[in-house]
Protein backbone atom coordinates (compact mmCIF):
# COMPACT_ATOMS: atom_id res chain seq x y z
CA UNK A 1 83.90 122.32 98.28
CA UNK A 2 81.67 119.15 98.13
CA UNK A 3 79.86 118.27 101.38
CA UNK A 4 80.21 114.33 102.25
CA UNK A 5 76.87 112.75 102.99
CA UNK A 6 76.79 110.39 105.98
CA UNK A 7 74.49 107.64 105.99
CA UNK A 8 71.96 107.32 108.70
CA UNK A 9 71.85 105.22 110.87
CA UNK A 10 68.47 104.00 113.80
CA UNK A 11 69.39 104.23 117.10
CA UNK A 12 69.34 100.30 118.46
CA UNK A 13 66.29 100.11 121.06
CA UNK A 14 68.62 99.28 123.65
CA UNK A 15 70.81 102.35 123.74
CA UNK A 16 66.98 104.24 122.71
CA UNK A 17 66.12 103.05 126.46
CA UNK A 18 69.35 103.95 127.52
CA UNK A 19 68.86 107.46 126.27
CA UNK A 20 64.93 107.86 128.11
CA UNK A 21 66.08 105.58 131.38
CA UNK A 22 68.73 108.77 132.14
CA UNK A 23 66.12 112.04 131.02
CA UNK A 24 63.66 109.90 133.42
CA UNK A 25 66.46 110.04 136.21
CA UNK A 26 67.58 113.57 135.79
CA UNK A 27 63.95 114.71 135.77
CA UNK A 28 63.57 112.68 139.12
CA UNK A 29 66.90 114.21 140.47
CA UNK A 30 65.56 117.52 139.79
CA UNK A 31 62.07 117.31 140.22
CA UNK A 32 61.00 118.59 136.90
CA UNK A 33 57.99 118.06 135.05
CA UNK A 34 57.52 117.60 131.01
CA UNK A 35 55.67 120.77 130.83
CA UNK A 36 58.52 122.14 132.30
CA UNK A 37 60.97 120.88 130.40
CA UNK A 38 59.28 122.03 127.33
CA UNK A 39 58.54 125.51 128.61
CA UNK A 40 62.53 125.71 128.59
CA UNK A 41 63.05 124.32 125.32
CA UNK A 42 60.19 126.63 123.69
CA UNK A 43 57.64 123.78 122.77
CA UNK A 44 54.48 122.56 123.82
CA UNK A 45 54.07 120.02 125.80
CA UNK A 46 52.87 117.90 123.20
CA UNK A 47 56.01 119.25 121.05
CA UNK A 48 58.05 117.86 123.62
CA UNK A 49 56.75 114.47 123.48
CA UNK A 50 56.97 114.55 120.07
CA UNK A 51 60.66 115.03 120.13
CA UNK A 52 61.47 112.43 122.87
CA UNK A 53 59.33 110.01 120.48
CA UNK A 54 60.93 111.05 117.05
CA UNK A 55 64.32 112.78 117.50
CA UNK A 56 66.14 111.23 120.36
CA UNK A 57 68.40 109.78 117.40
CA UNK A 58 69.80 113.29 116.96
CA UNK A 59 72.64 114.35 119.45
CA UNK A 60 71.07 117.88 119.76
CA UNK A 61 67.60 116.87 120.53
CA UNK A 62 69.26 114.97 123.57
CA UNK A 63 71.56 117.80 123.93
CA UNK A 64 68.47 120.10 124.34
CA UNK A 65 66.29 118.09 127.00
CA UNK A 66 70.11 118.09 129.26
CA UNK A 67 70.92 121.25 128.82
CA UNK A 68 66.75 121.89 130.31
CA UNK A 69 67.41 119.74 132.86
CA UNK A 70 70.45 121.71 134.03
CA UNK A 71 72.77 118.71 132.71
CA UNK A 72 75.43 117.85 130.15
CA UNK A 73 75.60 114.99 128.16
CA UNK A 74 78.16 112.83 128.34
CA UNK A 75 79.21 109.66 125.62
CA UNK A 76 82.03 107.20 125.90
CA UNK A 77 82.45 104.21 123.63
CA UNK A 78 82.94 101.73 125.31
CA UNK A 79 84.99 97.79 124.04
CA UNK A 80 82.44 95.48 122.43
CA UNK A 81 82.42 92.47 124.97
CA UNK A 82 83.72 89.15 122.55
């Protein structure tokens, strides 16, 4: 069976800020730290960073810092405004 490639896309730097405005509000609702957070997800803390800087692209990466955070992630598309 032949596996379709998808292409790639960036993440826009809006929906980027998007993304670290609500793991900067569900580490403020819970009170946890980035050391923390990568403690949970089995990284250092410098690993960590490096995944919030490089990988927040990738739905699992996000996936990953919610589900340390004691959250789930949720996505809607929303109408385009004309």
């Amino acid at each position: 069976m032949e596996q379709k490639k998808y292409a790639q896309y960036d993440v826009s730097d809006e929906l980027n800020a998007k993304v670290l405005s609500e793991i900067a509000r569900a580490k403020a609702l819970t009170k946890t730290k980035d050391c923390d957070i990568a403690q949970r997800l089995g990284k250092t803390k410098q690993g960590y960073s490096a995944m919030v800087s490089n990988n927040l692209s990738r739905l699992g990466s996000i996936e990953a810092i919610a589900n340390a955070l004691g959250f789930d992630v949720e996505i809607k598309f929303v109408p385009k405004e004309k």
